[in-house]
N, C-alpha and C. Protein backbone atom coordinates (compact mmCIF):
# COMPACT_ATOMS: atom_id res chain seq x y z
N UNK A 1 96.07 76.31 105.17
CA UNK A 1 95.54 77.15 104.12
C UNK A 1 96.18 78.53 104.20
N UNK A 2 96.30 78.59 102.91
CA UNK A 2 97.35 80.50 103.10
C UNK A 2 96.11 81.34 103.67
N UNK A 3 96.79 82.48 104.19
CA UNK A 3 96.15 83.67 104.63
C UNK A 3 96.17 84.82 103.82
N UNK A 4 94.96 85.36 103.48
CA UNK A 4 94.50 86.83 102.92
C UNK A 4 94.73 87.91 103.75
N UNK A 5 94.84 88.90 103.25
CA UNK A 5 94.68 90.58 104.14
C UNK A 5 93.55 90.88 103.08
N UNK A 6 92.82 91.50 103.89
CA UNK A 6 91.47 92.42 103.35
C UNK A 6 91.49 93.48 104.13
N UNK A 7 91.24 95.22 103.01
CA UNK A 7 91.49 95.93 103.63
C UNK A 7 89.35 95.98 103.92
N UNK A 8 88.76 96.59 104.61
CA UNK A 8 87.61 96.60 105.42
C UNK A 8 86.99 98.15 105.29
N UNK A 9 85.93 98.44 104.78
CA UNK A 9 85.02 99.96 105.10
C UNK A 9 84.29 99.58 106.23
N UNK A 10 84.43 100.28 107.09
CA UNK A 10 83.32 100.24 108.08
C UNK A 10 82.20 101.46 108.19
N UNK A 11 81.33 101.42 108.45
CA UNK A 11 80.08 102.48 108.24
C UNK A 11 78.80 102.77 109.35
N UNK A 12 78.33 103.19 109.86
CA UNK A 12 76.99 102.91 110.74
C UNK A 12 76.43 105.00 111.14
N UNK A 13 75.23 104.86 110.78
CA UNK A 13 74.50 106.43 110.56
C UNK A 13 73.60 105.88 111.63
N UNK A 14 73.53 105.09 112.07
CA UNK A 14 72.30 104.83 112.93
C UNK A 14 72.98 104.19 114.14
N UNK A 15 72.03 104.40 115.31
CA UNK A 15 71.92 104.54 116.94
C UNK A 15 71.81 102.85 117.04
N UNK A 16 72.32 101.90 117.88
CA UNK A 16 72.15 100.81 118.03
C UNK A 16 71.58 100.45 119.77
N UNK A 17 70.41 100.30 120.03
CA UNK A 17 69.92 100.14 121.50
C UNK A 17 70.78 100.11 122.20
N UNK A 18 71.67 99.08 122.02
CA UNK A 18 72.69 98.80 123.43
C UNK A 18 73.85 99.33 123.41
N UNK A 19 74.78 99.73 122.06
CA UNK A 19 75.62 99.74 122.38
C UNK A 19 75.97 101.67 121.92
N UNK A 20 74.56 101.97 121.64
CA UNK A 20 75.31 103.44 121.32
C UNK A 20 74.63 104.36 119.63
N UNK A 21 75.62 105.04 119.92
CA UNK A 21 75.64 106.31 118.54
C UNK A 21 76.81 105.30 117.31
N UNK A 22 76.49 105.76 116.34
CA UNK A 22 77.76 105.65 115.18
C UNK A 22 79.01 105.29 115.78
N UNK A 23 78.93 106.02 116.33
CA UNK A 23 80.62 105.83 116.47
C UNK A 23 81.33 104.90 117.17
N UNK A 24 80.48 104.59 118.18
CA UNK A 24 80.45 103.30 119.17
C UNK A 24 80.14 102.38 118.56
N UNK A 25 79.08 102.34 117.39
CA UNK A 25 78.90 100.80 116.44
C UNK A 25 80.39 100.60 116.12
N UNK A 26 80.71 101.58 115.31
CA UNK A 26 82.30 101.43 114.43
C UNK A 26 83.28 100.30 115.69
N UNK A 27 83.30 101.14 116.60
CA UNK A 27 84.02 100.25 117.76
C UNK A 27 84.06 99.01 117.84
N UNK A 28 82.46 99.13 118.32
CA UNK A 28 82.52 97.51 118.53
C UNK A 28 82.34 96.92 117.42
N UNK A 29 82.16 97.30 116.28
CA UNK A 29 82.36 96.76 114.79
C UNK A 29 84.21 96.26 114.61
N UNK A 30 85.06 97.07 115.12
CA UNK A 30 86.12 96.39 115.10
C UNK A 30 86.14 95.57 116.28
N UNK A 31 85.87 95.09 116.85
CA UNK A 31 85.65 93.95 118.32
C UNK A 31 85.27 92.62 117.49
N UNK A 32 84.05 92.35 116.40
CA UNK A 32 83.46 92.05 116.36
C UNK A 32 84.23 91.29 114.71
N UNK A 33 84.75 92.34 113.92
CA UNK A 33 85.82 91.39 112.74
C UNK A 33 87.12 91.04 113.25
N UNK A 34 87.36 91.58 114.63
CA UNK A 34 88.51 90.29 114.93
C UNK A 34 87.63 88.73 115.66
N UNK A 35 86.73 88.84 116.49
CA UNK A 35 86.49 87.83 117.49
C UNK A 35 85.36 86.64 116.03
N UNK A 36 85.15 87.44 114.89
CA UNK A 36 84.30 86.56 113.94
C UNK A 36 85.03 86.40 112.59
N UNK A 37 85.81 87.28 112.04
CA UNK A 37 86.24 87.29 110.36
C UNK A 37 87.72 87.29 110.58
N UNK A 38 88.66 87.53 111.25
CA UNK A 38 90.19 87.55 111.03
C UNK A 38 90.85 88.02 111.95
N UNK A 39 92.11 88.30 111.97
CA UNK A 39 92.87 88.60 113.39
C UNK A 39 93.24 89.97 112.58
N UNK A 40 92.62 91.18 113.33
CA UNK A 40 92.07 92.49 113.15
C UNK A 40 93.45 92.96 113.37
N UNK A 41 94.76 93.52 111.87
CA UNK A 41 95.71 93.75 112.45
C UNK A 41 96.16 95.37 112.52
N UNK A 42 95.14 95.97 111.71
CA UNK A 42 94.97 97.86 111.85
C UNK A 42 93.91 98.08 111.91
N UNK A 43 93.70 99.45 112.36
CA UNK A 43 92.35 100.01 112.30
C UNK A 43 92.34 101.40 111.68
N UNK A 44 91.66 102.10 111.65
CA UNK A 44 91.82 103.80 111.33
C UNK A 44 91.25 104.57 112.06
N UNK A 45 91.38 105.64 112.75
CA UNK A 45 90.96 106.28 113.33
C UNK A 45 88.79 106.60 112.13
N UNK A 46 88.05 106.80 113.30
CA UNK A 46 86.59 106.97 112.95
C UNK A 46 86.86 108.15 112.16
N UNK A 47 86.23 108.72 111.16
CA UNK A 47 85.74 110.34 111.05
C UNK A 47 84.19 110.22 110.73
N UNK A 48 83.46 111.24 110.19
CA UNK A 48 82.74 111.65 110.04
C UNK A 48 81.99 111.81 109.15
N UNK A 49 80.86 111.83 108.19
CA UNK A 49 80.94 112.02 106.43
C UNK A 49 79.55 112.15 106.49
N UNK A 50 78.83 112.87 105.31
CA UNK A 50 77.93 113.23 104.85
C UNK A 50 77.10 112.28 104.11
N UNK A 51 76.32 111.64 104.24
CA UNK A 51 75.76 110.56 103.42
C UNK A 51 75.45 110.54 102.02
N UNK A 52 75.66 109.55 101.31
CA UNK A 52 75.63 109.51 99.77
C UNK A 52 74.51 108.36 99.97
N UNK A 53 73.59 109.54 99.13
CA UNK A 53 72.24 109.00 98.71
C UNK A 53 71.08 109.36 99.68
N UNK A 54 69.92 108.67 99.79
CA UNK A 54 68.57 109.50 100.19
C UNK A 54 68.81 109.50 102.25
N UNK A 55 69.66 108.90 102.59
CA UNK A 55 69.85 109.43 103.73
C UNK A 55 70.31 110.52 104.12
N UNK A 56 70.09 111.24 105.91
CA UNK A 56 69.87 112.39 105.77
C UNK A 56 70.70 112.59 106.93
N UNK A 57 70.77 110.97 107.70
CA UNK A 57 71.91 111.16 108.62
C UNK A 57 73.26 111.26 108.16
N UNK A 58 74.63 111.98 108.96
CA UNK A 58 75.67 111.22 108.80
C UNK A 58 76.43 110.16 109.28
N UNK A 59 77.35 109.53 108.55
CA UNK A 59 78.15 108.49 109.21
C UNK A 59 78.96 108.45 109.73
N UNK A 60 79.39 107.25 110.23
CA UNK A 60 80.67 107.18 111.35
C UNK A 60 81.24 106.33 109.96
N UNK A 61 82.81 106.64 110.13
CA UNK A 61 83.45 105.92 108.84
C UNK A 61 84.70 105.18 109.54
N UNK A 62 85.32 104.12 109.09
CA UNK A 62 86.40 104.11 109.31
C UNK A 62 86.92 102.51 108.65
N UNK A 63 87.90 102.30 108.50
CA UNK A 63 88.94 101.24 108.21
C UNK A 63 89.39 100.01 108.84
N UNK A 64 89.70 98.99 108.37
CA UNK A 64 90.68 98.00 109.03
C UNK A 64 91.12 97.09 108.47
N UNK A 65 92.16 96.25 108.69
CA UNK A 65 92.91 95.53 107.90
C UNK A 65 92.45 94.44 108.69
N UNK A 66 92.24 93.02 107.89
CA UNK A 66 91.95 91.77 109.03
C UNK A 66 92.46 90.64 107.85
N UNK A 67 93.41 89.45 108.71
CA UNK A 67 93.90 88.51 107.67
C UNK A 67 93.37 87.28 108.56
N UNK A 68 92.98 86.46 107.35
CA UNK A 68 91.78 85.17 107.33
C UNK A 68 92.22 84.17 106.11
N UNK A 69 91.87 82.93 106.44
CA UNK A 69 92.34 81.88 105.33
C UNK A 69 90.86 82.02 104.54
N UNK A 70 90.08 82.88 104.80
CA UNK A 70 88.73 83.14 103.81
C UNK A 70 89.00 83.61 102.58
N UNK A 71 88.58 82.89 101.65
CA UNK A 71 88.01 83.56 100.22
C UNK A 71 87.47 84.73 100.28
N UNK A 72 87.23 85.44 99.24
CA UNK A 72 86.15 86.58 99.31
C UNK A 72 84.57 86.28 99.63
N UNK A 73 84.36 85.43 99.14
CA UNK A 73 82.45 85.16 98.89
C UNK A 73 82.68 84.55 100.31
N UNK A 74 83.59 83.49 101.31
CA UNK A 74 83.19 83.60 102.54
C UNK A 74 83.38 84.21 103.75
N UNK A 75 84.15 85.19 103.20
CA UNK A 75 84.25 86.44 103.72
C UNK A 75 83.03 87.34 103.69
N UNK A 76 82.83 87.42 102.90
CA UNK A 76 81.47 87.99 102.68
C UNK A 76 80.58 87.84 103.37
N UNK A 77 80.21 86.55 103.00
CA UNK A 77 79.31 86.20 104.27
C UNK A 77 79.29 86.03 106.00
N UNK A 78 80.59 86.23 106.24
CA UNK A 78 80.81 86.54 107.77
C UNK A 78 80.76 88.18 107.56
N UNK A 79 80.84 88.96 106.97
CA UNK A 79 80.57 90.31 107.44
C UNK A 79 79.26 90.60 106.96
N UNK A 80 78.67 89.56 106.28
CA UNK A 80 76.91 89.87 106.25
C UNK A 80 76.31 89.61 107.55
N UNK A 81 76.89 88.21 108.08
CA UNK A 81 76.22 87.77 109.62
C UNK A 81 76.33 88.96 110.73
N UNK A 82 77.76 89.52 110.72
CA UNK A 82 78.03 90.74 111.45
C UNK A 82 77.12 91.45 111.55
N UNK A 83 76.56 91.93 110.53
CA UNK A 83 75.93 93.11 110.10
C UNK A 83 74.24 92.71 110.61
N UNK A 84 73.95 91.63 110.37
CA UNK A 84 72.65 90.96 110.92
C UNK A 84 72.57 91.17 112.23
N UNK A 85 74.06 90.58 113.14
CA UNK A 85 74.36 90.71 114.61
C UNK A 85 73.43 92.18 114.66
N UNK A 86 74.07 93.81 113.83
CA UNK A 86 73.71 94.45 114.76
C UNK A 86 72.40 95.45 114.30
N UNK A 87 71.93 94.52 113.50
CA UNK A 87 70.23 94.71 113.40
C UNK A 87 69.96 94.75 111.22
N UNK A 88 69.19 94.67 111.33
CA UNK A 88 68.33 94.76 109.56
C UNK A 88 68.82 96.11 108.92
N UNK A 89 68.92 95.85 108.42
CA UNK A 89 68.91 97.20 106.97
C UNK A 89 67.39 97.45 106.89
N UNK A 90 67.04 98.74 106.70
CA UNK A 90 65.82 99.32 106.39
C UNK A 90 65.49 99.99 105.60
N UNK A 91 64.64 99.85 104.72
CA UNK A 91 64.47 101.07 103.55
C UNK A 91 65.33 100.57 102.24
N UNK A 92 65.82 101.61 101.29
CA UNK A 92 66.74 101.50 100.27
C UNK A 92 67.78 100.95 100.69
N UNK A 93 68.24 101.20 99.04
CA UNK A 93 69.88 101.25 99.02
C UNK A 93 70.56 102.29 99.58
N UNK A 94 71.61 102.38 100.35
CA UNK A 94 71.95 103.89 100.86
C UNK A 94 71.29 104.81 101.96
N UNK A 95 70.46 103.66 102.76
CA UNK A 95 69.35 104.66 103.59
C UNK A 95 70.31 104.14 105.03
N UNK A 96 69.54 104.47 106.21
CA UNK A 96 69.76 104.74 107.23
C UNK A 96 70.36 102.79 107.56
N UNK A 97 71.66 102.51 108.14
CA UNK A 97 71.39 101.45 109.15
C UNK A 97 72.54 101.45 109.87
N UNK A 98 72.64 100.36 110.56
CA UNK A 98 73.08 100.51 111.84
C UNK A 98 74.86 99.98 111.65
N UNK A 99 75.11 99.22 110.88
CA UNK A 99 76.52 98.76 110.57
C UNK A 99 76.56 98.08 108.83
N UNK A 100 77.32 98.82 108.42
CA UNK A 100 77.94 98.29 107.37
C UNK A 100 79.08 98.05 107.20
N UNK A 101 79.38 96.87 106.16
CA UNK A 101 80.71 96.28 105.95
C UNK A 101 81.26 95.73 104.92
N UNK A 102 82.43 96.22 104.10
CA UNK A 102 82.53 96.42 103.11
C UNK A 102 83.81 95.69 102.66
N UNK A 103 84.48 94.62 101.66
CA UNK A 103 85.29 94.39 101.49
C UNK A 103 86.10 95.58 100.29
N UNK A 104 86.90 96.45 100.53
CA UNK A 104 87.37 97.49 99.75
C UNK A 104 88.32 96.19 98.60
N UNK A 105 89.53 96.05 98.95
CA UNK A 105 90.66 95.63 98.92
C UNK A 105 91.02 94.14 99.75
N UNK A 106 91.79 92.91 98.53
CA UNK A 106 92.59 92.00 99.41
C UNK A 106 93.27 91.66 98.87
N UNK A 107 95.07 91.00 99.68
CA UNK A 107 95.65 90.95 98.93
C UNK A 107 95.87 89.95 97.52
N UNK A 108 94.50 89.39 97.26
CA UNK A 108 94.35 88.46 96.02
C UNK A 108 94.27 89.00 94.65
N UNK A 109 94.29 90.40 94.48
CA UNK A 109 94.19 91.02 93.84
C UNK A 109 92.62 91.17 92.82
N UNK A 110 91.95 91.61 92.04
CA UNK A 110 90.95 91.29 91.57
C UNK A 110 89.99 90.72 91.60
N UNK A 111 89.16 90.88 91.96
CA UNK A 111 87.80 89.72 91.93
C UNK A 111 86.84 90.24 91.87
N UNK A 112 85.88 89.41 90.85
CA UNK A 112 84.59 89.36 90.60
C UNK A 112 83.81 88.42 90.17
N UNK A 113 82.75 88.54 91.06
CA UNK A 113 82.01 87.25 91.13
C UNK A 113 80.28 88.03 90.87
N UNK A 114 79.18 87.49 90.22
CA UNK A 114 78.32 88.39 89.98
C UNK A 114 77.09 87.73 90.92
N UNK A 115 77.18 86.71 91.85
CA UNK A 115 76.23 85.65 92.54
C UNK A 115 76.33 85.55 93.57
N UNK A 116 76.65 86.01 94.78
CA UNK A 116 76.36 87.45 94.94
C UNK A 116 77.08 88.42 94.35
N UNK A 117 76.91 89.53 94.00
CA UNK A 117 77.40 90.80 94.02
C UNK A 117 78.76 91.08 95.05
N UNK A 118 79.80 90.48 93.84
CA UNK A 118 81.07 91.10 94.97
C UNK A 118 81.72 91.55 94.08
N UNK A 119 82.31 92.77 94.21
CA UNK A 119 83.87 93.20 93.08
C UNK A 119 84.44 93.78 93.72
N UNK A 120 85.92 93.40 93.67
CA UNK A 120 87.15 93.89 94.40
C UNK A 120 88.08 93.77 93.35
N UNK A 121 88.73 95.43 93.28
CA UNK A 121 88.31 96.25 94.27
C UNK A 121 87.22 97.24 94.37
N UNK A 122 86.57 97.89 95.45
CA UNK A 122 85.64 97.97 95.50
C UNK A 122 85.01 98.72 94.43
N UNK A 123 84.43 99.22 93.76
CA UNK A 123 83.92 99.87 92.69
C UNK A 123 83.75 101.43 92.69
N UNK A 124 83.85 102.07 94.14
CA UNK A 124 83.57 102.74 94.06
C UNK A 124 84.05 103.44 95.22
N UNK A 125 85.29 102.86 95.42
CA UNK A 125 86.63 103.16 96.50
C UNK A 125 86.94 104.71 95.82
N UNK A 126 87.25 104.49 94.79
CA UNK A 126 88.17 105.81 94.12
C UNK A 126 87.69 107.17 94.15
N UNK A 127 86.01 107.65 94.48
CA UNK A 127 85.61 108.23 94.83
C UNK A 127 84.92 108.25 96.23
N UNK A 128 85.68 107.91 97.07
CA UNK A 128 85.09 107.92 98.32
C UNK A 128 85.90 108.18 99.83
N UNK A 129 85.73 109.55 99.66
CA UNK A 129 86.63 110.05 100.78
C UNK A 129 86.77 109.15 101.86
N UNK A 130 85.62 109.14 102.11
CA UNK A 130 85.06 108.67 103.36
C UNK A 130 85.80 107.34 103.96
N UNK A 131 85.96 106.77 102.82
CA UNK A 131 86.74 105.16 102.86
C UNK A 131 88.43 105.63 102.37
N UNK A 132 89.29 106.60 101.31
CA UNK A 132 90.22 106.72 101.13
C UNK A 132 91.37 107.52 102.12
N UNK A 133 90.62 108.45 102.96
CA UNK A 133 91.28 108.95 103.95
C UNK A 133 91.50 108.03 105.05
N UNK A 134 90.74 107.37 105.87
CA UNK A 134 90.63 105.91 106.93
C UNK A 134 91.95 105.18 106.08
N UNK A 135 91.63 104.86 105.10
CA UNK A 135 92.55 103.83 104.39
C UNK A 135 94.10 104.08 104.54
N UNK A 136 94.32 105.94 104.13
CA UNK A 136 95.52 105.89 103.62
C UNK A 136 96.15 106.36 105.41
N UNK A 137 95.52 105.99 105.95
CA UNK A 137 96.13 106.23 107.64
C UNK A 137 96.73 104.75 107.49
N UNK A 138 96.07 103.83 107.53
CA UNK A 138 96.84 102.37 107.77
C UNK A 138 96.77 101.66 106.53
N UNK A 139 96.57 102.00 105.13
CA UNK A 139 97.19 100.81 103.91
C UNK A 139 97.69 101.68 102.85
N UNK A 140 98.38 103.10 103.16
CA UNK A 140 98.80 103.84 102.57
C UNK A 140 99.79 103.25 101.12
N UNK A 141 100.66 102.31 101.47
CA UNK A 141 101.37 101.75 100.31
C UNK A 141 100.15 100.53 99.57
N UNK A 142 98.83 100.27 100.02
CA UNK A 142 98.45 98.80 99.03
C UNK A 142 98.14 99.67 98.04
N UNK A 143 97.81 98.92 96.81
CA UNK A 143 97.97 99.23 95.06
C UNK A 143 96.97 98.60 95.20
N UNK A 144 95.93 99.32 94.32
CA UNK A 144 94.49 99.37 93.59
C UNK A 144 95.09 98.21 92.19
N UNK A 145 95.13 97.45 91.94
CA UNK A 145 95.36 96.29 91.18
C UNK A 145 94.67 96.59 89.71
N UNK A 146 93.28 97.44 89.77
CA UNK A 146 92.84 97.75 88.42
C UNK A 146 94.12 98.64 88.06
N UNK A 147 94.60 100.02 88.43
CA UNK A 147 94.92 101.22 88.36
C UNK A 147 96.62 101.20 88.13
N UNK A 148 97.10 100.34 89.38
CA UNK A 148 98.42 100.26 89.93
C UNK A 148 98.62 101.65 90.75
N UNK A 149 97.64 102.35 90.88
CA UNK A 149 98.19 103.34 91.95
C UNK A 149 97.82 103.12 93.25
N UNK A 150 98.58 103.35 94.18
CA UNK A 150 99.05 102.96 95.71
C UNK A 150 97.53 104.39 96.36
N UNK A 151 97.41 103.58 97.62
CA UNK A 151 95.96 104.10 98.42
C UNK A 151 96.42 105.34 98.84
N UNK A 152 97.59 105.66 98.74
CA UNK A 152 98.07 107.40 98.76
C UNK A 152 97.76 108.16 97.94
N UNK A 153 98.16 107.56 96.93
CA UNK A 153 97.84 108.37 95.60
C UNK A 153 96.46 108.24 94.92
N UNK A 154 95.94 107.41 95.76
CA UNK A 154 94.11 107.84 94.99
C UNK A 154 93.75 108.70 96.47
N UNK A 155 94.14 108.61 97.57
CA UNK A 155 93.75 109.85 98.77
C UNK A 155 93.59 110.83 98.57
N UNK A 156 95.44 111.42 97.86
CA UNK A 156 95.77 112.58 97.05
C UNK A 156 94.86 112.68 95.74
N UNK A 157 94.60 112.29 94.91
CA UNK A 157 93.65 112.80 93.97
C UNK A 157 92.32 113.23 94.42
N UNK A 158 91.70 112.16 95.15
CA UNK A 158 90.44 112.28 96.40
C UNK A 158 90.50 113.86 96.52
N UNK A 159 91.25 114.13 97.32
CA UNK A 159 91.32 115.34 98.27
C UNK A 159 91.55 116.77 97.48
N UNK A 160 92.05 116.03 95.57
CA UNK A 160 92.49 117.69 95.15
C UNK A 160 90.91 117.69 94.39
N UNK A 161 90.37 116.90 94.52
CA UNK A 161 89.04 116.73 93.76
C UNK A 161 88.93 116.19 92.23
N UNK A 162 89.84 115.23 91.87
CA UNK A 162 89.94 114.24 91.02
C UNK A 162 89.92 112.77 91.13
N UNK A 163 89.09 112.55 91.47
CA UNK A 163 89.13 110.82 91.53
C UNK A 163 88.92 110.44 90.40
N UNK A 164 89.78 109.43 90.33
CA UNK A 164 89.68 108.44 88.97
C UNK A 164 88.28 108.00 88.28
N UNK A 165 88.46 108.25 87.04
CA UNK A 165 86.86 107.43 86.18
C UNK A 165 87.44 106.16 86.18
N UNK A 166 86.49 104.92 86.89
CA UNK A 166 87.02 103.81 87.27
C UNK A 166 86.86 103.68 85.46
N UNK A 167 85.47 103.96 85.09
CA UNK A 167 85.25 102.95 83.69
C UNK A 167 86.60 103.08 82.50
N UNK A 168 87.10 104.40 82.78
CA UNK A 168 88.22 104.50 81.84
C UNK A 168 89.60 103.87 82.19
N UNK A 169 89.72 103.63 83.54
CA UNK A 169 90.75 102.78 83.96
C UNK A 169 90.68 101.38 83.76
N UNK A 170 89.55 100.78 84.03
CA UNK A 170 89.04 99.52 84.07
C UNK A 170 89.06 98.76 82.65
N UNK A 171 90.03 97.58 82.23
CA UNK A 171 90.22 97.02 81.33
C UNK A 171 90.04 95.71 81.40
């Protein structure tokens, strides 16, 4: 079966008993999509970010590239199990938890499926530092497939404080 690249958000605002703070989830969050979802072939250095939405912590952020003979939707569901591994979601949408995981980008270009809730690319990549800086460290040349612009050039817009209106790009 051919092999996918998926580029990966990684996320965690919350303390995990055993293994730590944020930043140490992120870690062993990359430990954890090579030894369960794909052979983990970049990562991005962690940073830091301010939470979007009613949380009050911040996050640990960061990136990775992992290639798998998985579809998206069962892809999906191995980085839902992940995420179970390292405890429940609590509260809202956007509130405090312990690991999140995100399919940004793969190289299949487009997809959307509405059963579960998947769209790639991600919806809401183009405004999101947090995920475009990580990114353009290790998938600096992949192309946003709605847009055709390369993960540099939505970084660079990111950073001058223009991110793309997906809805006006989106055809």
């Amino acid at each position: 079966m051919a092999k996918s690249s998926y580029l990966i958000a990684l996320g965690s605002n919350q303390r995990h008993a055993r293994i730590g703070p944020p930043a140490k989830v992120v870690r062993s969050a990359f430990g954890a999509l090579n030894d369960q979802a794909g052979k983990l072939c970049a990562q991005s250095q962690i940073l830091f970010s301010n939470p979007v939405g009613p949380s009050s912590r911040r996050y640990a952020n960061a990136v990775a590239i992992i290639v798998c003979p998985d579809n998206p939707l069962e892809l999906l569901g191995t980085l839902q199990n992940i995420e179970s591994q390292y405890g429940t979601r609590r509260g809202q949408r956007w509130s405090r938890r312990v690991l999140d995981l995100d399919i940004i980008m793969w190289s299949g270009g487009p997809f959307l499926n509405t059963s579960p809730d998947l769209i790639i690319p991600h919806i809401a990549m183009h405004e999101r530092a947090f995920v475009l800086q990580p990114a353009n460290e290790i998938a600096r040349d992949w192309r946003d497939p709605i847009t055709g612009l390369a993960i540099r050039h939505l970084a660079s817009r990111e950073k001058r404080g223009k991110p793309l209106d997906r809805e006006a790009n989106h055809h």
